[in-house]
Each structure stands twice: as structure tokens, then as C-alpha cells.
Protein backbone atom coordinates (compact mmCIF):
# COMPACT_ATOMS: atom_id res chain seq x y z
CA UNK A 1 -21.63 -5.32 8.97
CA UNK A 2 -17.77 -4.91 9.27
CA UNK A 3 -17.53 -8.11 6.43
CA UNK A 4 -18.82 -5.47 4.15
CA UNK A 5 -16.33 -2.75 5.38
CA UNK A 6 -13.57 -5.19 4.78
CA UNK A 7 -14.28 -6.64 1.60
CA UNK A 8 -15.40 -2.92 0.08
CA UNK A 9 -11.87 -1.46 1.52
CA UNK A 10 -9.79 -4.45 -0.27
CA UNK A 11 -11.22 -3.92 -3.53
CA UNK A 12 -10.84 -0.50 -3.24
CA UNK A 13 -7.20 -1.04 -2.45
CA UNK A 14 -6.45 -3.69 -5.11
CA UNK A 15 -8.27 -2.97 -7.73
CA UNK A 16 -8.95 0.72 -7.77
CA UNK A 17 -6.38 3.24 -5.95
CA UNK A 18 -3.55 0.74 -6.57
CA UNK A 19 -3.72 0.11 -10.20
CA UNK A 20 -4.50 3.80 -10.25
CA UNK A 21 -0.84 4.54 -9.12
CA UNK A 22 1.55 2.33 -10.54
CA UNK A 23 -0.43 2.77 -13.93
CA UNK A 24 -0.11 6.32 -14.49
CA UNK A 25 2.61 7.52 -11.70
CA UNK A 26 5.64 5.45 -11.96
CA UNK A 27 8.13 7.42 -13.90
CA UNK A 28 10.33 4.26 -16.15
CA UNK A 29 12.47 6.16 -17.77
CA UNK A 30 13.76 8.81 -15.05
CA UNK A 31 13.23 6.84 -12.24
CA UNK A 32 10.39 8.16 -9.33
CA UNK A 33 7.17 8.89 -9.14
CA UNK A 34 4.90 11.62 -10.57
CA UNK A 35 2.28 12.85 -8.66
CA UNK A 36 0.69 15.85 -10.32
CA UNK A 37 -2.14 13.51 -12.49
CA UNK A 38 -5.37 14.50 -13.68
CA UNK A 39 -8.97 12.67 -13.49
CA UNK A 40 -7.55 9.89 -16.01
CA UNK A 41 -4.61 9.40 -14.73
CA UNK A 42 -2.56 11.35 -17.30
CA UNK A 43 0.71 13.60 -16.18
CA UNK A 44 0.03 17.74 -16.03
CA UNK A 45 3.45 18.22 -14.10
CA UNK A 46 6.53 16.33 -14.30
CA UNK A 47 7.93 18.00 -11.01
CA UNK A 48 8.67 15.79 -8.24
CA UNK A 49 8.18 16.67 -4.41
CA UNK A 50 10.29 14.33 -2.22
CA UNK A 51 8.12 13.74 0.35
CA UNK A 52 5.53 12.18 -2.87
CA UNK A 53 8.43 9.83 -3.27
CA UNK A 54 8.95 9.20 0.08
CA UNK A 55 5.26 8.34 0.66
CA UNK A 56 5.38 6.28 -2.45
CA UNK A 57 8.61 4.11 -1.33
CA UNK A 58 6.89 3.82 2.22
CA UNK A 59 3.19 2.57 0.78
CA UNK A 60 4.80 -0.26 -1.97
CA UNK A 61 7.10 -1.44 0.41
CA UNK A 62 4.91 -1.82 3.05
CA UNK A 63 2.24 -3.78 0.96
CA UNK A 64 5.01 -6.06 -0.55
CA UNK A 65 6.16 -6.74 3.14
CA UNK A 66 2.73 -7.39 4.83
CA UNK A 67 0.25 -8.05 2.12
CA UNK A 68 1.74 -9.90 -0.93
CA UNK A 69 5.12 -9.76 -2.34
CA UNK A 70 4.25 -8.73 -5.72
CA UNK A 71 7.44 -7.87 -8.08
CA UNK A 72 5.77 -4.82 -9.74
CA UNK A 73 5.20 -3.05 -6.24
CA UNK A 74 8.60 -3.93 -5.03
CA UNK A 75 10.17 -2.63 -8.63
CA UNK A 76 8.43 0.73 -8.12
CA UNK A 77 9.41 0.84 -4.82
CA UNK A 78 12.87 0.17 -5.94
CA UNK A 79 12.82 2.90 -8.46
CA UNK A 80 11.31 5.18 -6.02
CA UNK A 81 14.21 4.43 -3.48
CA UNK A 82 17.06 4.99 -5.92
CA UNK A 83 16.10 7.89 -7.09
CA UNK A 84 15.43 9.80 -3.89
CA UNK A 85 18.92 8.19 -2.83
CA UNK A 86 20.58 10.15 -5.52
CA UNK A 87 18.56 13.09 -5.76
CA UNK A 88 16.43 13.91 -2.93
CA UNK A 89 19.16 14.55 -0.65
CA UNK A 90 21.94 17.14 -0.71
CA UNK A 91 25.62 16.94 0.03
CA UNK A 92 25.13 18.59 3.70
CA UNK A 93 21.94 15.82 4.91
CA UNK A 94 18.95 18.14 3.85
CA UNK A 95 16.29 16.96 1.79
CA UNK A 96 15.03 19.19 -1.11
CA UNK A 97 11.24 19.64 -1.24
CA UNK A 98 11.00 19.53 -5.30
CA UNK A 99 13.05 18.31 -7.59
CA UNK A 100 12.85 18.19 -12.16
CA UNK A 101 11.77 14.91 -13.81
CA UNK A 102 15.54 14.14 -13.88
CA UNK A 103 16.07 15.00 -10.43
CA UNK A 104 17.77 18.07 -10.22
CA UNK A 105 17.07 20.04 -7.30
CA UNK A 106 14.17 23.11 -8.05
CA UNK A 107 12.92 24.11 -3.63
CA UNK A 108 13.86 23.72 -0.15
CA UNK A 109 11.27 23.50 1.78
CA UNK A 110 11.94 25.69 5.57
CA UNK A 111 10.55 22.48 7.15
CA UNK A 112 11.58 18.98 8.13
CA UNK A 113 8.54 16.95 6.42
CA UNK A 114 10.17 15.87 3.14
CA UNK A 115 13.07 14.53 5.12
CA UNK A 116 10.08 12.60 7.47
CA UNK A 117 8.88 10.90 4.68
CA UNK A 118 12.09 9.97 2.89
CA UNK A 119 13.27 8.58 6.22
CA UNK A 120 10.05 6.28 6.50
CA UNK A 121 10.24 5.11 2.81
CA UNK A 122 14.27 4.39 3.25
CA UNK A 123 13.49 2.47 6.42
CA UNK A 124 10.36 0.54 4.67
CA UNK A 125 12.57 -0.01 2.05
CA UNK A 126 15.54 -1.30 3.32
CA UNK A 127 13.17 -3.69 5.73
CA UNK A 128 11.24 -4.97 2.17
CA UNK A 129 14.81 -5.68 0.14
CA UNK A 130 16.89 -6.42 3.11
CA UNK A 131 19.51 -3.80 1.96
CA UNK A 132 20.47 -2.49 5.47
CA UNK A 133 22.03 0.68 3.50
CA UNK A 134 18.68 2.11 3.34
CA UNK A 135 18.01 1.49 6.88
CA UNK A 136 21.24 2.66 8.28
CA UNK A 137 20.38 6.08 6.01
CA UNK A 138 16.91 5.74 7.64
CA UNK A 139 18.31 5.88 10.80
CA UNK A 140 21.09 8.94 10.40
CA UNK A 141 17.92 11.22 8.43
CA UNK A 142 15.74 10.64 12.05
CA UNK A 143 17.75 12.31 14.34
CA UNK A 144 18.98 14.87 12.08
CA UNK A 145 14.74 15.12 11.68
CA UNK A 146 14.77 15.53 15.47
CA UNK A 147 17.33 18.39 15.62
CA UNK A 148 15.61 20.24 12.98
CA UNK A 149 12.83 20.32 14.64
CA UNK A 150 14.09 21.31 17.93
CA UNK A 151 16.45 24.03 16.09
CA UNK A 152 14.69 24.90 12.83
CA UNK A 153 17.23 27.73 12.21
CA UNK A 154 19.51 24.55 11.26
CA UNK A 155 16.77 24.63 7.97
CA UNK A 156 17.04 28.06 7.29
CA UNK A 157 13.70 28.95 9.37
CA UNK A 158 15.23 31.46 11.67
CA UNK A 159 13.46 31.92 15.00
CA UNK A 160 12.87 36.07 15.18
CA UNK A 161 12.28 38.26 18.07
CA UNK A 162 8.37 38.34 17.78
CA UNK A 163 7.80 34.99 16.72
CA UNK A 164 6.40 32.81 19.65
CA UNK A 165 8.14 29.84 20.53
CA UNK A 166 4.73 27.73 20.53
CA UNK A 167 4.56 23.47 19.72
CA UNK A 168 3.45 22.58 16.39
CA UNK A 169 0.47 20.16 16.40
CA UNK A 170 2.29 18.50 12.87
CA UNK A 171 5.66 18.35 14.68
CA UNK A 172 4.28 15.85 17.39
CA UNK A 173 2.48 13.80 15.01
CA UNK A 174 5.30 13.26 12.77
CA UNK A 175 7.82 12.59 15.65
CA UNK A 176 5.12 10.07 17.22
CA UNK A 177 4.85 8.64 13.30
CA UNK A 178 8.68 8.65 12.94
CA UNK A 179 9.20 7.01 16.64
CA UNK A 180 6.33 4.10 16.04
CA UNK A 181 7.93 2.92 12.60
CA UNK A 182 11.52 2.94 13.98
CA UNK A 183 10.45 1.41 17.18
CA UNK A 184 8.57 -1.05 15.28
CA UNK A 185 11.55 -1.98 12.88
CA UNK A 186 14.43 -1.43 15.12
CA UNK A 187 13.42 -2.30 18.52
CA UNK A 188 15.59 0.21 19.75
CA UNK A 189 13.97 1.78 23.17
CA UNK A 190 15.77 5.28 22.24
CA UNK A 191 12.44 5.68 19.80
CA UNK A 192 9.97 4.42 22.53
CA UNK A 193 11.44 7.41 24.58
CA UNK A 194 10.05 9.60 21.17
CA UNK A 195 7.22 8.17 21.35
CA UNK A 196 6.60 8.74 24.66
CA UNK A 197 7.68 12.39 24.16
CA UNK A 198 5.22 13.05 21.46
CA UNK A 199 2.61 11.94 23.32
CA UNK A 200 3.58 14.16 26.64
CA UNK A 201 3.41 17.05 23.76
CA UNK A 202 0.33 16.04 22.06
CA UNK A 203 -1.46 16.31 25.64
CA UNK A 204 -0.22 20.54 25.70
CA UNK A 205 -2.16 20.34 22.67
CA UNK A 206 -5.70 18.95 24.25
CA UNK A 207 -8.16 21.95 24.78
CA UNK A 208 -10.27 20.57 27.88
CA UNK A 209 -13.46 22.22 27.06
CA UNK A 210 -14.00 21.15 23.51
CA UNK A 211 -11.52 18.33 23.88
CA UNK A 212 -9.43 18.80 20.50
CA UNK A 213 -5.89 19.14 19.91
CA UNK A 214 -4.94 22.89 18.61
CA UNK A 215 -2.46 23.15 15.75
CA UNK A 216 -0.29 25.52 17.81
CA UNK A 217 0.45 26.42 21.37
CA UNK A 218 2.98 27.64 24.21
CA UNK A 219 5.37 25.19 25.54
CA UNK A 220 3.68 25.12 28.51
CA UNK A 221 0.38 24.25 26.91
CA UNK A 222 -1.53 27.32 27.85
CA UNK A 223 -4.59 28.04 26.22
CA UNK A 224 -4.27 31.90 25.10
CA UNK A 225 -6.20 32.16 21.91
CA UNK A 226 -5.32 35.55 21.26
CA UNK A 227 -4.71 35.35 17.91
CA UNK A 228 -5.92 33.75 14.97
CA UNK A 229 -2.94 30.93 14.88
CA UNK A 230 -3.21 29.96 18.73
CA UNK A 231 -7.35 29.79 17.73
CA UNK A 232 -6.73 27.52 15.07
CA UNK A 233 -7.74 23.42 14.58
CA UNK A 234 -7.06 21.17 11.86
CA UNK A 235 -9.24 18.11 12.72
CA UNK A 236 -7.31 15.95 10.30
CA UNK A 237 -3.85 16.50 12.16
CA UNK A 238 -5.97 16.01 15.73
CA UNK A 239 -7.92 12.69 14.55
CA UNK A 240 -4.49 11.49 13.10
CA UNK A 241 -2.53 12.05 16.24
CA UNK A 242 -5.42 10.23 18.04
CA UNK A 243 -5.34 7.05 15.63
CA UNK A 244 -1.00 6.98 15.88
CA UNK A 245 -1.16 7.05 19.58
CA UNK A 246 -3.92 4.58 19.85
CA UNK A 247 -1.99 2.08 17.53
CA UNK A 248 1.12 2.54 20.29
CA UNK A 249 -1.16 1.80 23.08
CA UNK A 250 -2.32 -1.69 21.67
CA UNK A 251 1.38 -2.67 22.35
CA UNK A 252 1.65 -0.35 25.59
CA UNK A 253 -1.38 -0.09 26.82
CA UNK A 254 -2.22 2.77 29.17
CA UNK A 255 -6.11 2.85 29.72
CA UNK A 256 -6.37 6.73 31.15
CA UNK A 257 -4.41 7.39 27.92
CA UNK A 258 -6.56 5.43 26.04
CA UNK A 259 -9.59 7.56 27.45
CA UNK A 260 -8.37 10.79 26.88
CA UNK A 261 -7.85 9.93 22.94
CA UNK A 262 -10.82 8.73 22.61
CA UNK A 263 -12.21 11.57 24.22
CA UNK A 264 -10.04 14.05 22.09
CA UNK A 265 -11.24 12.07 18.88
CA UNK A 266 -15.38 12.18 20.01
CA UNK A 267 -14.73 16.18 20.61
CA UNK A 268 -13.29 16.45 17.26
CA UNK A 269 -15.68 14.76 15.61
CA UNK A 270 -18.08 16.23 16.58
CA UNK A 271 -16.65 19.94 16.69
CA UNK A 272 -15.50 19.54 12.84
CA UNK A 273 -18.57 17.50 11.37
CA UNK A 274 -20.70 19.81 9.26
CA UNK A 275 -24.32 19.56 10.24
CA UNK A 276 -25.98 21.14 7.31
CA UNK A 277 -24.13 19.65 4.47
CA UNK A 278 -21.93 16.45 5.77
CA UNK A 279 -18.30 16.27 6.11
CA UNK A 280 -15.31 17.76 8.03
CA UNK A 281 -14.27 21.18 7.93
CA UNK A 282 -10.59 21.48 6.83
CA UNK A 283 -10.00 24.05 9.29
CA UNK A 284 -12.07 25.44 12.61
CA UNK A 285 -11.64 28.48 15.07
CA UNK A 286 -12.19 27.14 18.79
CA UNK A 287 -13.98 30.66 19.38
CA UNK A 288 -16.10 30.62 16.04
CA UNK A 289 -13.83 33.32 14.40
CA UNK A 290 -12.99 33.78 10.92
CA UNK A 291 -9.77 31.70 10.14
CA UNK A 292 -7.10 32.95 8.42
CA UNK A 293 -7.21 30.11 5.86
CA UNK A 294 -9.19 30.65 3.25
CA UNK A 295 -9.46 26.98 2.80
CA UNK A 296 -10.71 26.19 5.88
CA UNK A 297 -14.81 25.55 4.79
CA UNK A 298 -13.27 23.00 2.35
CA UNK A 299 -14.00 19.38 2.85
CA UNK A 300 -10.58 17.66 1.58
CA UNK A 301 -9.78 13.74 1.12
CA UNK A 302 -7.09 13.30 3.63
CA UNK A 303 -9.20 14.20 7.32
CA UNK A 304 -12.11 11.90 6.01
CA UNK A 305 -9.39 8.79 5.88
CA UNK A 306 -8.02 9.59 8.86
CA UNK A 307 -11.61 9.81 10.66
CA UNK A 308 -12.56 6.54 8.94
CA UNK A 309 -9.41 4.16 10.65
CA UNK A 310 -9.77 6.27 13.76
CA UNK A 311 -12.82 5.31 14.55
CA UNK A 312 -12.22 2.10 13.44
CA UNK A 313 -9.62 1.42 15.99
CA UNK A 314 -11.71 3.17 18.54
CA UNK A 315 -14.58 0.56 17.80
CA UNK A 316 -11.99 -2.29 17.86
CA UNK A 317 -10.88 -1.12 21.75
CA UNK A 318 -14.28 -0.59 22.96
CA UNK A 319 -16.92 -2.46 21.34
CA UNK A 320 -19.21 0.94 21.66
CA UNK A 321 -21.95 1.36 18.66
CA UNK A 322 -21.69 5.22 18.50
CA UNK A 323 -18.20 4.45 16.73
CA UNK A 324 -20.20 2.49 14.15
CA UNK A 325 -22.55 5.04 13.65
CA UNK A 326 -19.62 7.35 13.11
CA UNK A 327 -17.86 5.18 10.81
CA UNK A 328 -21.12 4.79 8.80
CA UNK A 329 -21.73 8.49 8.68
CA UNK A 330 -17.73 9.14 7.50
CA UNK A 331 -17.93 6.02 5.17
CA UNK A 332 -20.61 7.14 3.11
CA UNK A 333 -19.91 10.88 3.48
CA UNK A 334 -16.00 9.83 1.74
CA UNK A 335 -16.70 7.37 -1.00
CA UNK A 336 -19.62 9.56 -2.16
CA UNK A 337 -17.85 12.58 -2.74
CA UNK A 338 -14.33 11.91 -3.21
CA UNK A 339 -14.01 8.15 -5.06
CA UNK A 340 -13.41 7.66 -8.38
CA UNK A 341 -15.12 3.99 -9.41
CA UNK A 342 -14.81 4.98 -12.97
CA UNK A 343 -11.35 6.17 -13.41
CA UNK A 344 -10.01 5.21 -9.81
CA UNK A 345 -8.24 6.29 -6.68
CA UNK A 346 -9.88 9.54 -5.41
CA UNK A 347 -10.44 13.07 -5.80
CA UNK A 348 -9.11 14.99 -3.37
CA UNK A 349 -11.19 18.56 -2.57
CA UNK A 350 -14.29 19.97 -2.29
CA UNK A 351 -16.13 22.75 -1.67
CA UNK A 352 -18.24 22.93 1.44
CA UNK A 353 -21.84 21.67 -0.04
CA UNK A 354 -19.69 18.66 -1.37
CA UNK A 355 -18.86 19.63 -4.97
CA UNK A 356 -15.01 19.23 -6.45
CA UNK A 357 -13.10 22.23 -7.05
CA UNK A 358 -11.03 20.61 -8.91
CA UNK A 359 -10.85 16.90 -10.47
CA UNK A 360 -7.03 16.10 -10.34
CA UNK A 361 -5.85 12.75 -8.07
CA UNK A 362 -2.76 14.36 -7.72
CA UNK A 363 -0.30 17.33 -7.09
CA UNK A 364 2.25 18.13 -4.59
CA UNK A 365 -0.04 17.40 -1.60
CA UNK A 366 -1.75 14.58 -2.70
CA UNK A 367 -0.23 11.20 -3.53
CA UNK A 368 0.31 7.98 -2.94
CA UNK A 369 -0.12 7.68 0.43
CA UNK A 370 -3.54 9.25 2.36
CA UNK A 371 -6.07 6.68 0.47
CA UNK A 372 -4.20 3.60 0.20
CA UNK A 373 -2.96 4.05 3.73
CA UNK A 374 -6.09 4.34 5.28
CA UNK A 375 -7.24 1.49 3.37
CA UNK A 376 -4.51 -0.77 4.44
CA UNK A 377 -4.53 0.12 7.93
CA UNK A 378 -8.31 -0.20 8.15
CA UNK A 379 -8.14 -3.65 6.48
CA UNK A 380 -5.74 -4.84 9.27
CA UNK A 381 -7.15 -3.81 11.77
CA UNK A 382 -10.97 -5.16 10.73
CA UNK A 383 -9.01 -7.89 10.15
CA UNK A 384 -7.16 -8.00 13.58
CA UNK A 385 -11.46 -7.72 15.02
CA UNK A 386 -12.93 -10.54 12.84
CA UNK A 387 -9.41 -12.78 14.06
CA UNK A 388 -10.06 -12.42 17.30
CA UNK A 389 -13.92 -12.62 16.97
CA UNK A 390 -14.63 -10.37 19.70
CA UNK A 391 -13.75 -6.18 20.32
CA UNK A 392 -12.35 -4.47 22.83
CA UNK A 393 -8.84 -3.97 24.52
């Protein structure tokens, strides 16, 4: 059963959401990538958002490094690179959120997640061509990340007298995503001590009744749910926090950690799944409120690849069938609705009975990173199951 998994995820990879991108998004004359491209693959916005070209940098160089070296992913990936060296950084260390075809700076963005991802593609980067510039750039962008976070008045996101001082769900996961790359690359136990960090933080987040992570809450990780905010889960941030800590784990194991994750991603499963019409909501209230976004009955393309690998490596740890059944259920739920076999890669949203709002593959959320991430991970890791002919930790 997972032989079919594996081989349908490669050719997906290879010969669909690949081509897809370096056909139609690889800008040769500027340098970069675009990212805003229709159905067909054809350009509708020439404006580039740095973390796009961060993602992009981080995907091609991490295929070149652990799949093939192929010279057209590592050229992109060296266009990508040298362009978001000279333009997606400014004189002071802050990253710009959008940028013109040429590269002149259009938005900041009041939060640190451009700078994440042009920190992850400089590090790929520099470990796929060996130029230990890029790294060394990698490495000075991470802990200014880390300051910004803890002080985001440093990125013009002032902190004012009613605004509550709570721990951002996205904050964790990118500081656990941040920490596990470096850590892996560097072997430096200053980002193990990140790691460790983010996972102390991501526990604040845990609800213990429905056992999901909340996208915001007090320092001390009281549940208030007073407002609409504190009430609020994204089950694609809580499933991908789940997956990122259960890859660290496989090199540091913990096995009460290891249960409460897989706990957290059972209750999110099965608090976000849709039972009349399939898929994940894109946003939930714990109490069954209205949500503030209006979004939030959408089913989008980036919580369904997140859910797939999740359960994945929750299969590979335990050997238990119900994460079969839930990769099964995901599986089919995804490539029905949101791949592309005739024009490739994938769409991206839908409403909540499962028909696109839109057709684009692209804009300044969606890139080239969600789908062939997800694919690559999941390959290695059924992989990683079928090497060692047996599951569990």
C-alpha cells in the first residue's frame, strides 16, 4: 500500500509540480522567481515577495543536495540566491516583504517571516554550492530573526498599552523550523537550545481538552478564550508544529513527547476534519463561535500537505492503522480537489463543499514550497519505512 504512496508522490514531484515551477516561474532575465501564475502557468504579477524567493532557494537547493544534482535546479537556485542577496535585504539587516521585477523594494512586512525564509534558502544554498558566504549570512539573519521576535518593536510593530503580550502559535513553529535546519547544517548546540525552546512554547499552546495547539495565548499558557483571537485554531500551523517536532525527536527521542504530539495531531484531526463535505477547515473556534476570519470555512492546499507527512511520520513511529486510514482519507480528499494532472502543480483554495474559488497556482502566499515540500519529505520518509522494512520508533 505505501509502494503506491511512494511511487504516486515521486511522479508528482518530478514530473508535475516541478516542471510546473522552473517552467513558468524562473524569472531569466531579472533574476528570481515569480510566483503570482495562473492555471497554465502564465505570469499575472511580476511582483516578487521575498519569502517566495526564499522558499524557492530553500526547495531547489535542497533537491539538488539530497535527491539529484541536476544543473537546472541548482541554476535557479542560484538565480534565486543572488537576487535576494542584492535586493531582498536592506542596508540596516531587514528583509523587505515585496519587491518590483527588478528588485526594487515596494513593502515591509511588520513581521519576521520573509527574513525566516531568506535565512533557510541562504543556508540551503550556501550548503548546495559550498559558498560559505551564504551560510555565514544565514547565520547573522537567525538571530537577528530571534530578536525580532522577542522585540518586534525592532520591526516597526510597536507593542501598545492594550495589546496582550500573548505567544504566537507561527512564532514557535518557525523558531523550531529555523533551529532544526541550522542544527542540522551547523551542528552548533546553541540551535538545539531553540529547538528545545520552541518546543517548551509549543506545549503553552496545547489545549488539554480538545488537545490542539491555539494560534495565540498568554505567556503562561493559560487558557482564557475571552475573545475571538485567544478562541482561535489554525489546524495547519498545529499539524505542522506536530510533524517539525516529531522529525527532531527521531534524532532526540523523548517518548512522553512523542505521545503528546501525537495526541495533539489525532485532536486536530479530528477537531478540523469536515464531516459533511471532506477536508480541513482553514480556521476553527475551540468554543464553536463565529471566527473573525472570514476565510476560515475554506479548505486551502497548504493544511492538507501538512496533514498528509504528519501522519505519515506518525505511522512510521507507531505502526498504528488508524494513521493509514487517515492518510487515505487526506490523500484522496487533496489530490482530488486541489491537483492539477493536466496543467500541473496544484490549486490552492476552495470553498467549503470543495469547489475552487479561484484557479491560480500562485500569488504571494502560495509558491514554491507547500506541495513540493510535502512531497519530498513524504518520499523520504516512506522511503526511510520501506529501508528499514519494519515501522515504529
Amino acid at each position: 500500500m505505501l509502494d503506491g504512496y511512494l511511487k504516486r508522490y515521486r511522479t508528482e514531484l518530478l514530473e508535475s509540480v516541478m516542471p510546473f515551477w522552473l517552467e513558468n516561474s524562473v524569472d531569466r532575465d531579472f533574476g528570481g522567481f515569480f510566483s503570482c501564475l495562473d492555471r497554465v502557468g502564465e505570469v499575472y504579477g511580476t511582483r516578487k515577495y521575498v519569502w517566495q524567493q526564499g522558499r524557492a532557494v530553500w526547495m531547489l537547493s535542497r533537491l539538488y543536495r539530497t535527491v539529484e544534482p541536476r544543473p537546472e535546479w541548482f541554476e535557479a537556485a542560484r538565480t534565486g540566491a543572488e537576487f535576494l542577496q542584492r535586493y531582498g535585504v536592506d542596508s540596516g539587516g531587514r528583509c523587505y516583504f515585496s519587491l518590483t521585477r527588478e528588485g526594487r523594494p515596494v513593502h515591509y512586512q511588520r513581521k519576521p517571516y520573509s527574513a525566516v525564509f531568506t535565512a533557510l534558502g541562504f543556508l540551503e544554498y550556501g550548503l548546495a554550492s559550498g559558498e560559505k558566504a551564504y551560510q555565514d549570512e544565514a547565520i547573522e539573519l537567525f538571530w537577528r530573526i530571534r530578536s525580532w521576535i522577542e522585540f518586534p518593536g525592532m520591526i516597526g510593530r510597536p507593542i501598545l498599552s492594550g495589546e496582550p503580550a500573548d505567544s504566537k502559535l507561527a512564532d514557535v513553529m518557525v523558531s523550531a523550523m529555523l533551529g532544526m535546519e541550522f542544527l542540522d547544517a551547523l551542528s552548533d548546540r546553541r540551535y538545539l537550545r531553540v529547538v528545545e525552546d520552541s518546543m517548551n512554547s509549543a506545549r503553552l499552546h496545547a489545549d488539554p481538552e480538545k488537545h490542539i495547539l491555539m494560534e495565540s495565548v498568554p505567556p503562561n499558557g493559560a487558557k482564557l478564550y475571552g475573545t475571538p483571537d485567544s478562541r482561535l485554531c489554525c489546524p495547519g500551523h498545529s499539524i505542522e508544529v506536530v510533524w517539525l517536532l516529531l522529525k527532531h525527536l527521531k534524532r532526540y527521542p523523548d517518548s512522553g513527547w512523542q505521545r503528546e504530539l501525537l495526541t495533539i495531531l489525532e485532536g486536530t484531526l479530528e477537531f478540523a476534519w469536515d464531516r459533511e463535505f471532506g477536508g480541513l477547515y482553514y480556521f476553527k473556534d475551540i468554543k464553536g463561535k463565529p471566527t473573525l476570519p472570514l476565510e476560515s470555512g475554506m479548505k486551502l492546499w497548504w493544511p492538507h500537505t501538512e496533514a498528509i507527512h504528519a501522519v505519515i511520520l506518525a505511522y512510521s513511529v507507531t505502526g498504528e492503522q488508524k494513521w493509514l486510514d487517515w492518510l487515505a482519507r487526506i490523500d484522496e480528499y487533496a489530490f482530488r480537489h486541489f491537483a492539477d494532472p493536466e496543467h500541473g502543480e496544484w490549486f490552492g483554495y476552495c470553498d467549503r463543499r470543495g469547489g475552487l474559488t479561484n484557479d491560480c497556482k500562485g500569488n504571494n502566499y502560495k509558491g514554491m514550497f507547500h506541495v513540493p515540500r510535502f512531497l519530498l519529505f513524504s518520499i523520504q520518509a516512506l522511503e526511510e519505512i520501506a529501508h528499514r522494512g519494519s515501522v515504529g520508533a
